[in-house]
PDB file of N, CA and C in Angstrom:
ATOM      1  N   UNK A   1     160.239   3.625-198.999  1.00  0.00           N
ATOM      2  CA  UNK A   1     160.817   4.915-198.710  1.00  0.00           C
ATOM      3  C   UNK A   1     162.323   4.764-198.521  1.00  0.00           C
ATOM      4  N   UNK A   2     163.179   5.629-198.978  1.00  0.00           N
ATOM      5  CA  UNK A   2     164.249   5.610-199.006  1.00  0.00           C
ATOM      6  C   UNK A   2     164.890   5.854-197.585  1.00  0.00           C
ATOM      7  N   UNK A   3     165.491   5.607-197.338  1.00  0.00           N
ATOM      8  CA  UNK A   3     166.824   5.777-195.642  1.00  0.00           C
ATOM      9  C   UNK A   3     167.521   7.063-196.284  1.00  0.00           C
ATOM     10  N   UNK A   4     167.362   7.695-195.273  1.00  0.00           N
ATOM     11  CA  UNK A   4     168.397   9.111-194.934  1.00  0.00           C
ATOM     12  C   UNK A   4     169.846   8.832-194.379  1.00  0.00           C
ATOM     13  N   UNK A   5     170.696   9.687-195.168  1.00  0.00           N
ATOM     14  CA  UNK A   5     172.228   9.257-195.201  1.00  0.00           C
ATOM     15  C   UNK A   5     172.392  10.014-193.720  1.00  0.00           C
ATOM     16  N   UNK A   6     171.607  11.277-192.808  1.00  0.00           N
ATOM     17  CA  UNK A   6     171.950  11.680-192.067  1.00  0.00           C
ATOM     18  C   UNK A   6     170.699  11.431-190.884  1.00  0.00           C
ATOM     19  N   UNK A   7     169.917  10.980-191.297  1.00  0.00           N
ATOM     20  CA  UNK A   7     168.781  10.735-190.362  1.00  0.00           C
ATOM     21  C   UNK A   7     168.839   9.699-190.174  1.00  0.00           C
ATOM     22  N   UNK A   8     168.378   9.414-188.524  1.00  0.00           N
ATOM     23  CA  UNK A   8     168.446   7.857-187.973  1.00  0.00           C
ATOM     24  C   UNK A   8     167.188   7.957-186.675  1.00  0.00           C
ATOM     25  N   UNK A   9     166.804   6.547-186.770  1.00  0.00           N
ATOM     26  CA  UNK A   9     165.867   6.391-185.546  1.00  0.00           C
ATOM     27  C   UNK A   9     166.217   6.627-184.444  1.00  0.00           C
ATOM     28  N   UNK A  10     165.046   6.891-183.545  1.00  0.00           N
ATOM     29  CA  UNK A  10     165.648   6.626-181.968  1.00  0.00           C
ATOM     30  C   UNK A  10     166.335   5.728-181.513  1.00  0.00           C
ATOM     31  N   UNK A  11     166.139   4.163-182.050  1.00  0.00           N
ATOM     32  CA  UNK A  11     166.563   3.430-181.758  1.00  0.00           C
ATOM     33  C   UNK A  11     168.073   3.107-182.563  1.00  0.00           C
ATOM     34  N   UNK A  12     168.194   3.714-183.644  1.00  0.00           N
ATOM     35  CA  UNK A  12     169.399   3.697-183.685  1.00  0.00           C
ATOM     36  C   UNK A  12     170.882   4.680-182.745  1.00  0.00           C
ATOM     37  N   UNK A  13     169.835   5.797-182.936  1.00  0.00           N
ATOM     38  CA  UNK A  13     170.373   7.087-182.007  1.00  0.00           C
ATOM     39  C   UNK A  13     170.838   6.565-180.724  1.00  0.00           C
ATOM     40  N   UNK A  14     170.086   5.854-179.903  1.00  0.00           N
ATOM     41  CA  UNK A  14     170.316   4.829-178.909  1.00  0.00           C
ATOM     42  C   UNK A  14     171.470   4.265-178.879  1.00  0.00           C
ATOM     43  N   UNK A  15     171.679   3.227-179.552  1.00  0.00           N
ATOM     44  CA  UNK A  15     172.525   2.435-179.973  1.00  0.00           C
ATOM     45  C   UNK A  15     174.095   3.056-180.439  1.00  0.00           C
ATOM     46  N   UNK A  16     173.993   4.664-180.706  1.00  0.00           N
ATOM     47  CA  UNK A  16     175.292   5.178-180.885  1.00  0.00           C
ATOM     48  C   UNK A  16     175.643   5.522-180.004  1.00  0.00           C
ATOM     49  N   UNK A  17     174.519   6.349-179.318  1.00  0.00           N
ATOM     50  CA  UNK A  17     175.054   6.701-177.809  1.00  0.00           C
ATOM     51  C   UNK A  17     175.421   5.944-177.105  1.00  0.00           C
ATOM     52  N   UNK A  18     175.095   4.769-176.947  1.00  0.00           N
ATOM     53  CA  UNK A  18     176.032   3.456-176.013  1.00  0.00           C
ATOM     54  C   UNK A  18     177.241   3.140-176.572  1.00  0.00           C
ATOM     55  N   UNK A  19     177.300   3.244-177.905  1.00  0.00           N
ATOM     56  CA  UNK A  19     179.155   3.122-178.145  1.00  0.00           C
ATOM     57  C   UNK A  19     180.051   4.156-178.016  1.00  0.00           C
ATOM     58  N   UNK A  20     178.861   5.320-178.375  1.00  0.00           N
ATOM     59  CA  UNK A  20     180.252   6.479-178.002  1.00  0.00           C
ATOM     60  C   UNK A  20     180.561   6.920-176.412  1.00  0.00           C
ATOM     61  N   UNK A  21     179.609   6.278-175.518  1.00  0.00           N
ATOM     62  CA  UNK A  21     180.032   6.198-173.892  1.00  0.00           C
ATOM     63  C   UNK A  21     181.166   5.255-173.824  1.00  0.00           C
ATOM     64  N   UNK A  22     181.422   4.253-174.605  1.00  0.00           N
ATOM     65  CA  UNK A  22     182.605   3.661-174.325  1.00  0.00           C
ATOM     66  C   UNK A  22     183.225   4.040-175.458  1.00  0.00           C
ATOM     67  N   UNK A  23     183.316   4.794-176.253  1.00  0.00           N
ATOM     68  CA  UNK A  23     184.339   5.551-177.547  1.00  0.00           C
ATOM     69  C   UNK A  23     184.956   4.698-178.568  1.00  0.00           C
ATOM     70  N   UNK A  24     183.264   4.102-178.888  1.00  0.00           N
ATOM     71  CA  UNK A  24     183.360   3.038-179.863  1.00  0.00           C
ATOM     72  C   UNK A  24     182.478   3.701-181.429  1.00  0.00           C
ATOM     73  N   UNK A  25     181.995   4.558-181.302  1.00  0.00           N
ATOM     74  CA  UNK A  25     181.268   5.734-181.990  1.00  0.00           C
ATOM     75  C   UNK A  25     181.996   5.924-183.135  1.00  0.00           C
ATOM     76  N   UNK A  26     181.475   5.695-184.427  1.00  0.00           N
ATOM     77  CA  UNK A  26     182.699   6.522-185.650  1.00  0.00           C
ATOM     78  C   UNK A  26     182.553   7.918-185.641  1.00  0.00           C
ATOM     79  N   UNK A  27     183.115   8.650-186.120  1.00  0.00           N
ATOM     80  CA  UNK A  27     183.020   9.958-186.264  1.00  0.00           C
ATOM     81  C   UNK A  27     181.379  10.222-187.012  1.00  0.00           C
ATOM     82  N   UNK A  28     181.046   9.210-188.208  1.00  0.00           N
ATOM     83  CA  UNK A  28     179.950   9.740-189.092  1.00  0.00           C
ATOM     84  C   UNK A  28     178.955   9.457-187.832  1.00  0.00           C
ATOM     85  N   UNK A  29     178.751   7.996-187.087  1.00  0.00           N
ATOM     86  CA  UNK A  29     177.695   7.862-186.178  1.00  0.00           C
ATOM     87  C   UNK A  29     177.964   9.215-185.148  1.00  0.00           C
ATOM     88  N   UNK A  30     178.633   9.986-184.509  1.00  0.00           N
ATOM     89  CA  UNK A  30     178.392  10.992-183.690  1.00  0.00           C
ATOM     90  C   UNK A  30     178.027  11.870-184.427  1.00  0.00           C
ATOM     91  N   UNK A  31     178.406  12.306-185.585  1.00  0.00           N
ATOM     92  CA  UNK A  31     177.360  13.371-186.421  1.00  0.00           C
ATOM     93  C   UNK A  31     175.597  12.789-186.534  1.00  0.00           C
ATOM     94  N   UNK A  32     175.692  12.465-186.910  1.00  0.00           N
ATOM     95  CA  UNK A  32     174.286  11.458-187.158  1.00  0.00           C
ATOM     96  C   UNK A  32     173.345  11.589-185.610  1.00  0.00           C
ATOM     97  N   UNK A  33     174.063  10.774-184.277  1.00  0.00           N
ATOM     98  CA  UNK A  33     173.650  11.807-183.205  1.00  0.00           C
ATOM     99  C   UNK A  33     173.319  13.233-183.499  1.00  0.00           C
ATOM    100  N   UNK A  34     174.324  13.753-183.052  1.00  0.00           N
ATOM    101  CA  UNK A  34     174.087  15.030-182.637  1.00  0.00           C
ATOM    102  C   UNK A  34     172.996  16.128-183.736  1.00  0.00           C
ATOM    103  N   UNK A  35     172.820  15.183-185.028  1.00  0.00           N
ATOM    104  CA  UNK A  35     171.806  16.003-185.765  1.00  0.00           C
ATOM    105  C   UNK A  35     170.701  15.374-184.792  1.00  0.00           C
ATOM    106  N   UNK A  36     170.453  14.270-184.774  1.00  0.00           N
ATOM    107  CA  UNK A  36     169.647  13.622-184.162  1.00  0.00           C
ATOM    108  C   UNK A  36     168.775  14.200-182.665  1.00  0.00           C
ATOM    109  N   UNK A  37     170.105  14.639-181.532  1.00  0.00           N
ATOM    110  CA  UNK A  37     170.334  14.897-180.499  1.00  0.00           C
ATOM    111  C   UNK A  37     169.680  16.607-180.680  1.00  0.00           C
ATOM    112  N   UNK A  38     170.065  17.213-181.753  1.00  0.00           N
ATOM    113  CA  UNK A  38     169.386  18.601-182.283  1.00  0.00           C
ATOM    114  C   UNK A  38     167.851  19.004-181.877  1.00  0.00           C
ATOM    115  N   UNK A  39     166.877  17.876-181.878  1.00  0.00           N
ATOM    116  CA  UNK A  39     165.664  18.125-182.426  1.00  0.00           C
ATOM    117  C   UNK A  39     165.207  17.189-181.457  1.00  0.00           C
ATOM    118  N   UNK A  40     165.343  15.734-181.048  1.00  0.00           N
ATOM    119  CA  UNK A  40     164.642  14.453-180.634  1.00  0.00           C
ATOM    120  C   UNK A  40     164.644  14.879-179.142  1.00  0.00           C
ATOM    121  N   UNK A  41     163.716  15.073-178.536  1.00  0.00           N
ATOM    122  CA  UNK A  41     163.250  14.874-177.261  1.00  0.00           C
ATOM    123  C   UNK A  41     163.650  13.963-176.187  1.00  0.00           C
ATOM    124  N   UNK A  42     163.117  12.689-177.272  1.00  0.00           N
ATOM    125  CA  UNK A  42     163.907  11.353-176.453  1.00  0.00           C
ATOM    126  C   UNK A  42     165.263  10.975-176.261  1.00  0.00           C
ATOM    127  N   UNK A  43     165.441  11.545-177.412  1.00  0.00           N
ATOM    128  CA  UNK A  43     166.657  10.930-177.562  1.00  0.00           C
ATOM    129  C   UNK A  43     168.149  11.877-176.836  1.00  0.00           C
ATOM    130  N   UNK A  44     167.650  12.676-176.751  1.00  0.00           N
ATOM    131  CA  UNK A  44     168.009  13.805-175.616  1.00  0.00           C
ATOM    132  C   UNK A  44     168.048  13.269-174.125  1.00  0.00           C
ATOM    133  N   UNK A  45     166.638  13.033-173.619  1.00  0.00           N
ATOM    134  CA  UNK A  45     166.531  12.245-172.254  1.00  0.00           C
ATOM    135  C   UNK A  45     167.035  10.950-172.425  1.00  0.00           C
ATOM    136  N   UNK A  46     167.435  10.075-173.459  1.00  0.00           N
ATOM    137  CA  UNK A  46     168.067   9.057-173.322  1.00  0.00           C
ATOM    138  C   UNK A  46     169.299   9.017-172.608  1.00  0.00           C
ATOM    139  N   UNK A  47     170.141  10.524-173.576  1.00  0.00           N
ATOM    140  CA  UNK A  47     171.506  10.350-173.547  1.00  0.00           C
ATOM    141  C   UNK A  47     171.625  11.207-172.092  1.00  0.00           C
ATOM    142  N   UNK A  48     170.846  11.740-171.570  1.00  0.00           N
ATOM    143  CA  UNK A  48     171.348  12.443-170.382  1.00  0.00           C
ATOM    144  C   UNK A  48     171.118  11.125-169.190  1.00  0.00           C
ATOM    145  N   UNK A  49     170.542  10.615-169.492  1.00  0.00           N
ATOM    146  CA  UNK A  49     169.732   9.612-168.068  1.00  0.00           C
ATOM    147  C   UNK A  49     171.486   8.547-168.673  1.00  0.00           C
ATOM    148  N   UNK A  50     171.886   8.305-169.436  1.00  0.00           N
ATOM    149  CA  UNK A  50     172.799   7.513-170.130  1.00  0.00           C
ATOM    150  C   UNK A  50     174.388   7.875-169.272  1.00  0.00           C
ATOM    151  N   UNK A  51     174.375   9.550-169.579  1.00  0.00           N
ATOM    152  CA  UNK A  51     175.770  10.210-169.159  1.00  0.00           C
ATOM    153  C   UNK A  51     175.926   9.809-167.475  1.00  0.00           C
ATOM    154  N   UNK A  52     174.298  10.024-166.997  1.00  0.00           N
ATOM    155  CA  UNK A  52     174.089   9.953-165.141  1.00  0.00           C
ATOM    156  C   UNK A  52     174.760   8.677-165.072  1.00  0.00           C
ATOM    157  N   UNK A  53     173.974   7.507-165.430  1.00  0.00           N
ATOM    158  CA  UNK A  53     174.476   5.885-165.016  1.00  0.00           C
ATOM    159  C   UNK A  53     176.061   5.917-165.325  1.00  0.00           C
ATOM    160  N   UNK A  54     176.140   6.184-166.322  1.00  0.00           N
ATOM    161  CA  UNK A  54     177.884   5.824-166.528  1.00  0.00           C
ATOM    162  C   UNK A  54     179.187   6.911-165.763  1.00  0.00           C
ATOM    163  N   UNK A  55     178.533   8.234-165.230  1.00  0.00           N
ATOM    164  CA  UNK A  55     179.185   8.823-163.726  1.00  0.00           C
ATOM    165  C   UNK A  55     179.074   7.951-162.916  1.00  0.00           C
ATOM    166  N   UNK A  56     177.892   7.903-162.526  1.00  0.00           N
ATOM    167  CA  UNK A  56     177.050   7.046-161.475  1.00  0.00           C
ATOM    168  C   UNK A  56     178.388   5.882-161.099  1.00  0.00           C
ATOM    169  N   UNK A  57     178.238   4.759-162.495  1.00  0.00           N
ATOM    170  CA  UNK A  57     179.324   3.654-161.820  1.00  0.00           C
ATOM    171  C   UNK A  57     180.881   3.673-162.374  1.00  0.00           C
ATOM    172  N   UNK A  58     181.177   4.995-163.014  1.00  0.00           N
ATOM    173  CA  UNK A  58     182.735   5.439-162.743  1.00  0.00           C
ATOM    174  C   UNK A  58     182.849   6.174-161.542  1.00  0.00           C
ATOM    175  N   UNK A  59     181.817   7.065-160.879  1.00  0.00           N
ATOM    176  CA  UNK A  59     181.989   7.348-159.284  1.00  0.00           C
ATOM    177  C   UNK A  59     182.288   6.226-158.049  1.00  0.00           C
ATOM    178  N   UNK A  60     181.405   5.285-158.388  1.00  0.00           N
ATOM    179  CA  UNK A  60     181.205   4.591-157.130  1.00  0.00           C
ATOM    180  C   UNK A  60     182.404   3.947-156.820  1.00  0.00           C
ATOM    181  N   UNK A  61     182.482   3.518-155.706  1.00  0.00           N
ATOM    182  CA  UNK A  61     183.153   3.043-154.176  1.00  0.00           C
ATOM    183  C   UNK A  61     183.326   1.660-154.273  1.00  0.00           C
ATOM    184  N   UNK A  62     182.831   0.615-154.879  1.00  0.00           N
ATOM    185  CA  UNK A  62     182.281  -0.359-155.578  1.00  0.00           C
ATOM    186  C   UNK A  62     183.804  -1.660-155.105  1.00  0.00           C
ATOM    187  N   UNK A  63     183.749  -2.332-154.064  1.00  0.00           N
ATOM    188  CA  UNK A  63     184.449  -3.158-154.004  1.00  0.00           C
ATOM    189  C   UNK A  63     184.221  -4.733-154.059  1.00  0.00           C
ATOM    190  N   UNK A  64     185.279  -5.649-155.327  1.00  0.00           N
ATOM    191  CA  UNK A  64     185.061  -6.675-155.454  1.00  0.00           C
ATOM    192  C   UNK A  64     185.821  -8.158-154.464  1.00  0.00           C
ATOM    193  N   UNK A  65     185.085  -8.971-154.106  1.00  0.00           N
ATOM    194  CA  UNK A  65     185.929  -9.483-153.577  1.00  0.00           C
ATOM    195  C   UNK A  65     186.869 -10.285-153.935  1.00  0.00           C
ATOM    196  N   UNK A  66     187.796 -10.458-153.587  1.00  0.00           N
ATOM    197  CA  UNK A  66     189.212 -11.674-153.998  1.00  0.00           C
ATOM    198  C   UNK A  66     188.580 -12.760-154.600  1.00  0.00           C
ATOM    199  N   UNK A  67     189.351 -13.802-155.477  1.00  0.00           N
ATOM    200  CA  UNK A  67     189.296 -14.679-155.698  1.00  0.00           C
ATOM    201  C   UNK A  67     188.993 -16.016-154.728  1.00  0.00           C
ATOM    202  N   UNK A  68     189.955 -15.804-153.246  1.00  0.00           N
ATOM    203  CA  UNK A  68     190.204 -16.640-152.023  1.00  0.00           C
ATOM    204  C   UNK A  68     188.987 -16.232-151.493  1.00  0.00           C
ATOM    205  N   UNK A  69     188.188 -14.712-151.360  1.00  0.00           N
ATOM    206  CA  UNK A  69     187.217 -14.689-150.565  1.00  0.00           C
ATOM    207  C   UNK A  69     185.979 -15.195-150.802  1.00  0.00           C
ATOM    208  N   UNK A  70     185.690 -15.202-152.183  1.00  0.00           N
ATOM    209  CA  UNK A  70     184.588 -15.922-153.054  1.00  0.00           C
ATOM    210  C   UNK A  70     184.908 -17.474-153.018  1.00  0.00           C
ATOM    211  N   UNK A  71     185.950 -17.608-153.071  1.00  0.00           N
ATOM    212  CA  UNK A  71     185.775 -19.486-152.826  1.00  0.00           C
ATOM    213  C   UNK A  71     185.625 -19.924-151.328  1.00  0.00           C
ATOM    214  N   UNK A  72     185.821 -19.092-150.477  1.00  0.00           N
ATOM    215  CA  UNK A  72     185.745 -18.909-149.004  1.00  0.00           C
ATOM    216  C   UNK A  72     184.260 -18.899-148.615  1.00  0.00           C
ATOM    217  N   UNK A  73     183.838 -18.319-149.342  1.00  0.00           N
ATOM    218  CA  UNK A  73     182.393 -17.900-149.254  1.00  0.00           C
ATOM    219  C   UNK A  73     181.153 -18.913-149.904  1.00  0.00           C
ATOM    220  N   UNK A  74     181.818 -19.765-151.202  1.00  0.00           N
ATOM    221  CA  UNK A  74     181.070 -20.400-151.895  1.00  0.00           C
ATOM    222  C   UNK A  74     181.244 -21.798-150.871  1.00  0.00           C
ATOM    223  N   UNK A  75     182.287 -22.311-149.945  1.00  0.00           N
ATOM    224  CA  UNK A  75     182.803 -23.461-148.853  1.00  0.00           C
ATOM    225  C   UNK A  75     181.498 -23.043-148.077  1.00  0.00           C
ATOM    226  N   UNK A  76     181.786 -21.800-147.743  1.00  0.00           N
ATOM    227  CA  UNK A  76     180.487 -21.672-146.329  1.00  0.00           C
ATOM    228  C   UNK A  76     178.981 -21.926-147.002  1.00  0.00           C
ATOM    229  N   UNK A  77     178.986 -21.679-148.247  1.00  0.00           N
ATOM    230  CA  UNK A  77     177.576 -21.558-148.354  1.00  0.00           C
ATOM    231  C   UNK A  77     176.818 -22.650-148.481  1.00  0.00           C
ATOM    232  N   UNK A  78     178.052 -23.779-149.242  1.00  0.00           N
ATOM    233  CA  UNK A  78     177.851 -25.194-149.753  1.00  0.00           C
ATOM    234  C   UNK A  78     177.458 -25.882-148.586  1.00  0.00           C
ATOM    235  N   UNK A  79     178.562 -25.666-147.032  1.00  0.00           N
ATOM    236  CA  UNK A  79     178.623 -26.573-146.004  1.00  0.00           C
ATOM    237  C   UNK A  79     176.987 -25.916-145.332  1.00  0.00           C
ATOM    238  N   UNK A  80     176.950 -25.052-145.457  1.00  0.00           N
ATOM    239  CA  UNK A  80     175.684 -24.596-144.877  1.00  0.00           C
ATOM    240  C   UNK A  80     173.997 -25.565-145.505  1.00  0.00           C
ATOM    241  N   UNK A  81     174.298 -25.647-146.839  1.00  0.00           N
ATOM    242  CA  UNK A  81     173.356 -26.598-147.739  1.00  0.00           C
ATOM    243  C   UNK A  81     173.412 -27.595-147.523  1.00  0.00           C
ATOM    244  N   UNK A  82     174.219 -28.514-146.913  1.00  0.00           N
ATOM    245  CA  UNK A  82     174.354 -29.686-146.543  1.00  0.00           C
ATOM    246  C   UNK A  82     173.790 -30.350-145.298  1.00  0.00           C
ATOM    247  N   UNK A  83     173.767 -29.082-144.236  1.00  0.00           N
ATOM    248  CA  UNK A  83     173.250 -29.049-142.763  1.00  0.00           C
ATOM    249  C   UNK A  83     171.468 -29.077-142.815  1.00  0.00           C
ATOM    250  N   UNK A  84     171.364 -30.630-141.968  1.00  0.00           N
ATOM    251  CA  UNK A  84     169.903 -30.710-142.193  1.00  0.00           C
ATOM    252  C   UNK A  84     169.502 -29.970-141.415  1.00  0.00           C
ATOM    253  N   UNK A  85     168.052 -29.407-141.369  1.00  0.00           N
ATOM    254  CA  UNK A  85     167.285 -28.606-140.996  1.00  0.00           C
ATOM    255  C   UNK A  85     166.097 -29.174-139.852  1.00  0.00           C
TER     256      UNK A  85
END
């Protein structure tokens, strides 16, 4: 069976929607969605559960620690492994 120049699987549909969240999407792959996105059920609840996570961790509060505090931390954890029990 031949491949459709405008039809694509879920799993490809998938796979666009994760590049065009980071706006890596060509123009033809977001058409190709959104015919896709037209009709597919899933692929609908994919991209909405998709849009939530990627608010989700451009919202968050999310702090990393220093470089000094992680080697600070990896000293304590080491000297702690060393201490017999």
């Amino acid at each position: 069976m031949k491949k459709s120049f405008l039809f694509i699987s879920c799993e490809e549909a998938q796979h666009i929607c994760d590049k065009s969240q980071y706006g890596e999407a060509t123009f033809w792959e977001r058409v190709k969605l959104s015919i896709r996105l037209s009709w597919c059920k899933v692929t609908q609840a994919y991209t909405k559960s998709n849009r939530k996570l990627t608010n989700a961790i451009k919202s968050s509060k999310v702090d990393c620690l220093k470089d000094s505090e992680m080697e600070a931390l990896k000293t304590q954890f080491e000297e702690q492994l060393k201490k017999p029990h």
